[in-house]
C-alpha atoms as a PDB file:
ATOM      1  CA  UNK A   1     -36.021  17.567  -2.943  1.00  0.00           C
ATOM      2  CA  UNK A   2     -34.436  20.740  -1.124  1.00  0.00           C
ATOM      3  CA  UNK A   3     -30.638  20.513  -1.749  1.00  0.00           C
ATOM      4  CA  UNK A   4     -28.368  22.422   0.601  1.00  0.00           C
ATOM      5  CA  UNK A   5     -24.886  23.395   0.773  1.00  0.00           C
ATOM      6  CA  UNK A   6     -23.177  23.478   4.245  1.00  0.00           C
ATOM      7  CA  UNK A   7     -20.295  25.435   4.426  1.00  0.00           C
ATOM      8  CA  UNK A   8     -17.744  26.650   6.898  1.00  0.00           C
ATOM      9  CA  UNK A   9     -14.389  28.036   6.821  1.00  0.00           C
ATOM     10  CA  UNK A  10     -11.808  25.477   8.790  1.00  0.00           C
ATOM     11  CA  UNK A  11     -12.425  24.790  12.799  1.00  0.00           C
ATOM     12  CA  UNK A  12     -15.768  26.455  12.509  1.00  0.00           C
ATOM     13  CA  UNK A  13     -17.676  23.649  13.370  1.00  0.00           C
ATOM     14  CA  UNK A  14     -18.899  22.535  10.034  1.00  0.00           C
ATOM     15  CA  UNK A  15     -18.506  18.554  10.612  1.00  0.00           C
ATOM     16  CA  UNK A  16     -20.245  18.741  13.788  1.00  0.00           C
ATOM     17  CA  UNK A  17     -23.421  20.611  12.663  1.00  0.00           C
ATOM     18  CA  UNK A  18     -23.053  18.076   9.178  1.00  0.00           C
ATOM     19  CA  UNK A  19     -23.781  15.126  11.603  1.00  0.00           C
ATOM     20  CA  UNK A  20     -26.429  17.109  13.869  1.00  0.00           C
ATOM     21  CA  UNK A  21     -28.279  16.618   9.938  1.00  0.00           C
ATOM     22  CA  UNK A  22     -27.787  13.242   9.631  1.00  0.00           C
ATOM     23  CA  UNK A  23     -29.044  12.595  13.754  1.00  0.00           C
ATOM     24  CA  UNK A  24     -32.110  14.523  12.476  1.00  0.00           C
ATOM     25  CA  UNK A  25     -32.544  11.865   9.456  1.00  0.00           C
ATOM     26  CA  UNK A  26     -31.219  14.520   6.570  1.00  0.00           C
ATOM     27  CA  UNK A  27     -28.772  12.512   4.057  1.00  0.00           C
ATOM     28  CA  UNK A  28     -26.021  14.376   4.201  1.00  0.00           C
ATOM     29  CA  UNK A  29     -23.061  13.980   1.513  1.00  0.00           C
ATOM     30  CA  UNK A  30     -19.425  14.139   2.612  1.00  0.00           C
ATOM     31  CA  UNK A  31     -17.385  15.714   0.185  1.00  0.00           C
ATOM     32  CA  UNK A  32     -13.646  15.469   2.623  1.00  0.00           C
ATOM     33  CA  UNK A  33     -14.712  11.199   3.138  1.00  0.00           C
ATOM     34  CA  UNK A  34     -15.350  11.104  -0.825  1.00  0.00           C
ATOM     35  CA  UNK A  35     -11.870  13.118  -1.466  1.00  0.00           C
ATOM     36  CA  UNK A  36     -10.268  10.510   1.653  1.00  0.00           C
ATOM     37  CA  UNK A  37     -12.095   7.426  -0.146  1.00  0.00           C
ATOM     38  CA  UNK A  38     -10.331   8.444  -3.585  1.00  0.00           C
ATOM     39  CA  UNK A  39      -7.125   8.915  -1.971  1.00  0.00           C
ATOM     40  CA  UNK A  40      -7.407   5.739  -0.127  1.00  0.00           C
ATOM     41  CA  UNK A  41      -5.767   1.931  -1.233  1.00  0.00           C
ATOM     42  CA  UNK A  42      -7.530   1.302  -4.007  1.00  0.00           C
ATOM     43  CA  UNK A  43      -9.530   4.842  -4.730  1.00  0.00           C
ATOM     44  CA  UNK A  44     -10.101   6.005  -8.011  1.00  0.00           C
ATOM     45  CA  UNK A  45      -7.929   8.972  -7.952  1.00  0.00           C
ATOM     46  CA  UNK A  46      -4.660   6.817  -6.625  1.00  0.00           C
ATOM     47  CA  UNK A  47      -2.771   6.377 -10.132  1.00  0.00           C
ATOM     48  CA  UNK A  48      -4.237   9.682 -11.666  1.00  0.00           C
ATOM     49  CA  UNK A  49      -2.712  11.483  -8.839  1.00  0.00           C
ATOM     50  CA  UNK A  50       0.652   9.735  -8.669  1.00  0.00           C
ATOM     51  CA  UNK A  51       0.795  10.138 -12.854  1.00  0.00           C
ATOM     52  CA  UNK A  52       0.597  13.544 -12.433  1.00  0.00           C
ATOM     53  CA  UNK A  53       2.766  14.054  -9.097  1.00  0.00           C
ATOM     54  CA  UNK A  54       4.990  11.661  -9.106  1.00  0.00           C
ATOM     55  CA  UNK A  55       6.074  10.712  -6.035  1.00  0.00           C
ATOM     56  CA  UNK A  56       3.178  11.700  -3.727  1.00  0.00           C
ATOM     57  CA  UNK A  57       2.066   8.017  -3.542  1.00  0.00           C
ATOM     58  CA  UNK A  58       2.917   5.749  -0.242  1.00  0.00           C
ATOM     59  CA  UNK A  59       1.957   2.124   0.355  1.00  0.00           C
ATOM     60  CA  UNK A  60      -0.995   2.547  -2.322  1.00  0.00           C
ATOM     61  CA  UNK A  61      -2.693   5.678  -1.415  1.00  0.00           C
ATOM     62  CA  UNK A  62      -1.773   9.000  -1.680  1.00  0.00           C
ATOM     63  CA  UNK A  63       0.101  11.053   0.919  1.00  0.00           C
ATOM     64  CA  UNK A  64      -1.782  13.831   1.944  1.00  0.00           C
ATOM     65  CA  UNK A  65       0.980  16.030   3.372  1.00  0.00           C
ATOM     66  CA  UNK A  66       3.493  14.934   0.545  1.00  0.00           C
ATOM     67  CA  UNK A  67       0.519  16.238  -2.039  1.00  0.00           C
ATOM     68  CA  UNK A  68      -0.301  19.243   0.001  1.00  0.00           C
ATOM     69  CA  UNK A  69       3.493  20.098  -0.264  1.00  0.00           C
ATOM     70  CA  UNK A  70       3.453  19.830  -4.111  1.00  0.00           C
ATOM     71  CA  UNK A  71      -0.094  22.396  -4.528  1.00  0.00           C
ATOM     72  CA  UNK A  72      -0.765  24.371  -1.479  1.00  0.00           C
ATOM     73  CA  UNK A  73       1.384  27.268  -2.995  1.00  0.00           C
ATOM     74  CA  UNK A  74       1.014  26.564  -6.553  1.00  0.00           C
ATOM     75  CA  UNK A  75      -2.642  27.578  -7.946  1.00  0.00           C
ATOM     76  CA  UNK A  76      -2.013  26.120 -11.331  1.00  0.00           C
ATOM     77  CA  UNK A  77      -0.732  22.490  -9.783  1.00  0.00           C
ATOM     78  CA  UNK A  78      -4.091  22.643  -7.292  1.00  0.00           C
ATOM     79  CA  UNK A  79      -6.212  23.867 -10.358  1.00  0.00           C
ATOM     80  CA  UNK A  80      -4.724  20.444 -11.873  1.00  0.00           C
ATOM     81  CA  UNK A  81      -5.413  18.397  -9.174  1.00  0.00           C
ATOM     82  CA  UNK A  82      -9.042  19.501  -8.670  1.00  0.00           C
ATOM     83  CA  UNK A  83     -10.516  20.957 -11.930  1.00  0.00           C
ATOM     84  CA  UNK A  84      -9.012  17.618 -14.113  1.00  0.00           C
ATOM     85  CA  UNK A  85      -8.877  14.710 -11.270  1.00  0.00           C
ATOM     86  CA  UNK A  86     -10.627  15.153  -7.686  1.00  0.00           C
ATOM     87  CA  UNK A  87     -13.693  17.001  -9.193  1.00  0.00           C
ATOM     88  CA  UNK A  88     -14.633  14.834 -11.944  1.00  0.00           C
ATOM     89  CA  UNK A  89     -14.291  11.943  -9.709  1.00  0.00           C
ATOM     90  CA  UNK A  90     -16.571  13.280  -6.852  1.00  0.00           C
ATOM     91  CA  UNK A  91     -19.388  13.995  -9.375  1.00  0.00           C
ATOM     92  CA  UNK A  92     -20.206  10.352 -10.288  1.00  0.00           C
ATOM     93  CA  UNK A  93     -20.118   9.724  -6.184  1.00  0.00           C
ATOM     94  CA  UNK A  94     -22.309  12.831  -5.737  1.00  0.00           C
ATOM     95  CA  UNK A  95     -24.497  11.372  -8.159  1.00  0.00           C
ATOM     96  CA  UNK A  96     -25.257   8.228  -6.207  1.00  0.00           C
ATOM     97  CA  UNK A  97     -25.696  10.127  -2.910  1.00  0.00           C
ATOM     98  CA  UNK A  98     -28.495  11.883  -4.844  1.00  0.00           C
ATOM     99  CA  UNK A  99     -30.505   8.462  -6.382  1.00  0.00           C
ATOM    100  CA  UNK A 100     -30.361   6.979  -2.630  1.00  0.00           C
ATOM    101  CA  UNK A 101     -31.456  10.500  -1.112  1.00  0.00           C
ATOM    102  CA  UNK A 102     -34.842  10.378  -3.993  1.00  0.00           C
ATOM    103  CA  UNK A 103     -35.150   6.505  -3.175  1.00  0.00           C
ATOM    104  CA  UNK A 104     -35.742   7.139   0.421  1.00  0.00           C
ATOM    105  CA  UNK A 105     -38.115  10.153  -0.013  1.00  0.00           C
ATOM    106  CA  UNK A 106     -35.666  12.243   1.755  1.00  0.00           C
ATOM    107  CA  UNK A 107     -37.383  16.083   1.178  1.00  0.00           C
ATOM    108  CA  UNK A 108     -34.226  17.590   2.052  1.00  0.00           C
ATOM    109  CA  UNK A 109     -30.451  16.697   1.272  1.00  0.00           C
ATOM    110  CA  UNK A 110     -27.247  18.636   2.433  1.00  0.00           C
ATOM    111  CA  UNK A 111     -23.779  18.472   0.583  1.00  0.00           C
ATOM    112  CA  UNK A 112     -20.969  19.288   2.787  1.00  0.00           C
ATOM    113  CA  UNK A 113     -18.821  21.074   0.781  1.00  0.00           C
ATOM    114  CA  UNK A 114     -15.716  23.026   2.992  1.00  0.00           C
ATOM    115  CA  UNK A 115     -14.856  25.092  -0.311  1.00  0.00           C
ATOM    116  CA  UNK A 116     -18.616  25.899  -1.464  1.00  0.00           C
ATOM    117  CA  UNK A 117     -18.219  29.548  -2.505  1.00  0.00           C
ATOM    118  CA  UNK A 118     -14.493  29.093  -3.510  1.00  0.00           C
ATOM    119  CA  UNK A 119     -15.819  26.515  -6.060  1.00  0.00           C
ATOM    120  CA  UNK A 120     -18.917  28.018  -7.096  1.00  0.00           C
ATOM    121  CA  UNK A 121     -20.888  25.211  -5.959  1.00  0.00           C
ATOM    122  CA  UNK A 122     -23.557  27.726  -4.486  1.00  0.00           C
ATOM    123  CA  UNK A 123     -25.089  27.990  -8.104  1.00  0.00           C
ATOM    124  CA  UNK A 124     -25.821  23.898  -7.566  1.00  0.00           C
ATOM    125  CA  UNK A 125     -27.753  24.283  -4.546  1.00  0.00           C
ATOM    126  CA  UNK A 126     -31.218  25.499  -2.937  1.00  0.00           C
ATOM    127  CA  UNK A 127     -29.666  27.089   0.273  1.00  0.00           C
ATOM    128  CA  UNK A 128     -26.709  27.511   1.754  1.00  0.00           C
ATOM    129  CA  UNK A 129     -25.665  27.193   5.483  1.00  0.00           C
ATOM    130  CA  UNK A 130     -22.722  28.203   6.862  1.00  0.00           C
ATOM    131  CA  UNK A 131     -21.063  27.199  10.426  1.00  0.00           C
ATOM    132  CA  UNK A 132     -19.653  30.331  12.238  1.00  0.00           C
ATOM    133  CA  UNK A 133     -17.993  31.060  15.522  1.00  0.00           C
ATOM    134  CA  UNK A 134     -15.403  33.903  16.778  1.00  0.00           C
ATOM    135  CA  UNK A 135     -12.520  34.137  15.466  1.00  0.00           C
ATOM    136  CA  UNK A 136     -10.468  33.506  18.593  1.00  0.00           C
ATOM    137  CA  UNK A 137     -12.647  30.407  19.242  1.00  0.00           C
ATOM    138  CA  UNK A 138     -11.762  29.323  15.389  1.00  0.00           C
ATOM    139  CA  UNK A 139      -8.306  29.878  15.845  1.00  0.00           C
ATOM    140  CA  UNK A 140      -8.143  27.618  19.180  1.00  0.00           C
ATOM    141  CA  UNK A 141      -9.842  24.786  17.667  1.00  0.00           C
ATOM    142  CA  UNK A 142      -7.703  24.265  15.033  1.00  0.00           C
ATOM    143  CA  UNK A 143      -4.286  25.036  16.665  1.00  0.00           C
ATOM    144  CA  UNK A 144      -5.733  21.973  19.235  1.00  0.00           C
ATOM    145  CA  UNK A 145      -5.492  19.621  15.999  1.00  0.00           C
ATOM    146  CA  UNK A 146      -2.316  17.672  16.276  1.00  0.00           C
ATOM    147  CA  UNK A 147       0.323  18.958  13.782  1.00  0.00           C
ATOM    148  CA  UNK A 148      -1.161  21.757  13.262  1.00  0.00           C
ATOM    149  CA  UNK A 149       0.998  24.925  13.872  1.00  0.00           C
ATOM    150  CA  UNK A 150       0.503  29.031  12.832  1.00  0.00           C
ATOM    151  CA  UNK A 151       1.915  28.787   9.575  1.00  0.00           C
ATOM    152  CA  UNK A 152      -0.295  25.638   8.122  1.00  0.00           C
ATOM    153  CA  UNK A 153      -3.550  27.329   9.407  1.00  0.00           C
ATOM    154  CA  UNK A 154      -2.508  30.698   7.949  1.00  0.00           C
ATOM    155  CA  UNK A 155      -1.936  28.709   4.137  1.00  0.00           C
ATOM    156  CA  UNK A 156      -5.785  27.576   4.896  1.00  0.00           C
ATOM    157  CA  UNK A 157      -7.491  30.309   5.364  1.00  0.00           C
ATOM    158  CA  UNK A 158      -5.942  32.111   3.044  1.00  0.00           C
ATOM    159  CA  UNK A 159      -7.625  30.144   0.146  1.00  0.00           C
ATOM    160  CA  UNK A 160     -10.826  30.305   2.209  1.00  0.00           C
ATOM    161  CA  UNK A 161     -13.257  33.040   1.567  1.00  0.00           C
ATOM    162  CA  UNK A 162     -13.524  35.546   4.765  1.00  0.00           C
ATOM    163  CA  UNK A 163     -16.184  34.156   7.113  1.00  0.00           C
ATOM    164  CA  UNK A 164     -17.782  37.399   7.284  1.00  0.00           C
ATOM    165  CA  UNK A 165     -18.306  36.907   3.430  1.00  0.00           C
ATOM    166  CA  UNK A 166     -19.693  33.436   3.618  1.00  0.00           C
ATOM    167  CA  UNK A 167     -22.155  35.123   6.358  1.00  0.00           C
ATOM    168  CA  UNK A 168     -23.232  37.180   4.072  1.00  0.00           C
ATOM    169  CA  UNK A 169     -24.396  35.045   1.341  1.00  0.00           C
ATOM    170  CA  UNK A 170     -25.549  32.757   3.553  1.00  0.00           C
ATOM    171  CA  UNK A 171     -29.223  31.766   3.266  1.00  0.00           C
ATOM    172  CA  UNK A 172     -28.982  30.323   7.148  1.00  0.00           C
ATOM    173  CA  UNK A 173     -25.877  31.012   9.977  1.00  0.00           C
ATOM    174  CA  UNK A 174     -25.452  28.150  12.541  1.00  0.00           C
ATOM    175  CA  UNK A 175     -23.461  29.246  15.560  1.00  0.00           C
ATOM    176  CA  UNK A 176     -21.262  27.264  16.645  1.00  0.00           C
ATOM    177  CA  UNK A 177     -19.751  28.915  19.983  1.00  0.00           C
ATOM    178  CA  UNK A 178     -22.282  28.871  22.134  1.00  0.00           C
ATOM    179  CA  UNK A 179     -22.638  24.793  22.719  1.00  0.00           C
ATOM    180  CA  UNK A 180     -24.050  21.578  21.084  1.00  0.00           C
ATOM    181  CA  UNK A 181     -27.581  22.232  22.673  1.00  0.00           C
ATOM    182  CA  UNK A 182     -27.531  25.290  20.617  1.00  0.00           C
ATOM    183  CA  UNK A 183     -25.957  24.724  17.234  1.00  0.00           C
ATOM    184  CA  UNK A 184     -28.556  21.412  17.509  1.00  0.00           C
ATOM    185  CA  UNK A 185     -31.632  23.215  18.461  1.00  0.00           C
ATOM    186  CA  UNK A 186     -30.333  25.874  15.419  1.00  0.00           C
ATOM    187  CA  UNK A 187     -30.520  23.093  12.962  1.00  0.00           C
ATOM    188  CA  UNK A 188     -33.682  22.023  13.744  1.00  0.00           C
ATOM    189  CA  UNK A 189     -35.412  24.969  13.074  1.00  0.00           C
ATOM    190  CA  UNK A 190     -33.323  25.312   9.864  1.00  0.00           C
ATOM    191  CA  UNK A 191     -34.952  21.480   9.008  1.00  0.00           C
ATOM    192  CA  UNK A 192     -38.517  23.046   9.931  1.00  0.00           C
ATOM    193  CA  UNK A 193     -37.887  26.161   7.484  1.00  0.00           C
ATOM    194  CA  UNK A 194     -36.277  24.032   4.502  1.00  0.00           C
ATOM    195  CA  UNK A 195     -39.794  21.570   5.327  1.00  0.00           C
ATOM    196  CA  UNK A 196     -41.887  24.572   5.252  1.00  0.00           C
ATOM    197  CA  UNK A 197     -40.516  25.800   1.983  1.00  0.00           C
ATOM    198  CA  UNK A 198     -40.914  22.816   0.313  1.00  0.00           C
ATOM    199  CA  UNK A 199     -44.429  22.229   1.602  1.00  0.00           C
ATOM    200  CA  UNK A 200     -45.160  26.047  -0.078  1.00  0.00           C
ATOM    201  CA  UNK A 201     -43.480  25.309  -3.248  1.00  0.00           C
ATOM    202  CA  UNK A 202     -44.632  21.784  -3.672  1.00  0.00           C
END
């Protein structure tokens, strides 16, 4: 099985070209639902998270904004938070993605992963495909998202490698400015590549 990473840095159309995958019949693991699932009522990462920032916990799930307050501008609390709870959570959920992926015969599966590079996941995968638009168009989307303002989407994509970098190591660019038709019929012919590779190699 062909796994890829899909990457994109934020409001560069990375969800939508995630579920063009999955309309195509790709599996396609979440990694922001598995991180919202952990954080929900009941998720896994609930008590760890509230143990080690106390407070950050509301009505049984964790407070996104009140936890994004506490690390955003603290690398060593967000190195914390990921490296000893979020991550080692995700993997046993990654892990099950993968045994239904191989127990459908699925040739191909694609982990959405927002920070791909920042994490080193590319090392984990077969290929990498990033979303990309213009900047400008980037910008607007995101400042569209309620609550968001200048200053939040600044603190992102400062922690998010330049998308002319992620281009660059990119094994496969979808672009996203130029209309669903496009980015769709893009992803397709990424599908008949990944196929074609895997026919040659297996």
């Amino acid at each position: 099985m062909i796994v890829v990473g899909l990457t994109g840095s934020i409001g560069m159309g990375k969800s939508t070209t995630a579920a063009m995958f999955s309309e195509a019949g790709v599996p396609v693991y979440d990694a922001d639902a598995e991180v919202a699932g952990l954080y929900a009522p009941g998720g896994a990462a609930v008590a760890k998270v509230e143990k080690a920032f106390p407070g950050v916990v509301r009505d049984g799930a964790v407070d996104k904004d009140l936890l994004a307050a506490r690390v955003l501008n603290d690398p060593a609390a967000l190195a914390k938070l990921t490296g000893e709870i979020v991550y080692p959570l995700m993997g046993a959920g990654r892990a099950a993605f993968f045994r239904r992926a191989e127990e459908s015969g699925a040739g191909i599966a694609v982990l959405d992963i927002p920070l791909l590079f920042e994490t080193g996941g590319e090392a984990n995968v077969d290929a990498v495909v990033v979303a990309s638009a213009p900047a400008e168009m980037q910008r607007a989307r995101v400042l569209a998202r309620p609550g968001m303002t200048v200053e939040k989407l600044e603190s992102i994509l400062v922690k998010q490698l330049p998308d002319a970098e992620k281009r660059a190591r990119a094994d496969f660019i979808v672009e996203t400015g130029h209309g669903l038709d496009s980015a769709r019929a893009q992803v397709a012919e990424i599908i008949a590549a990944l196929r074609a590779r895997g026919a040659a190699t297996g």
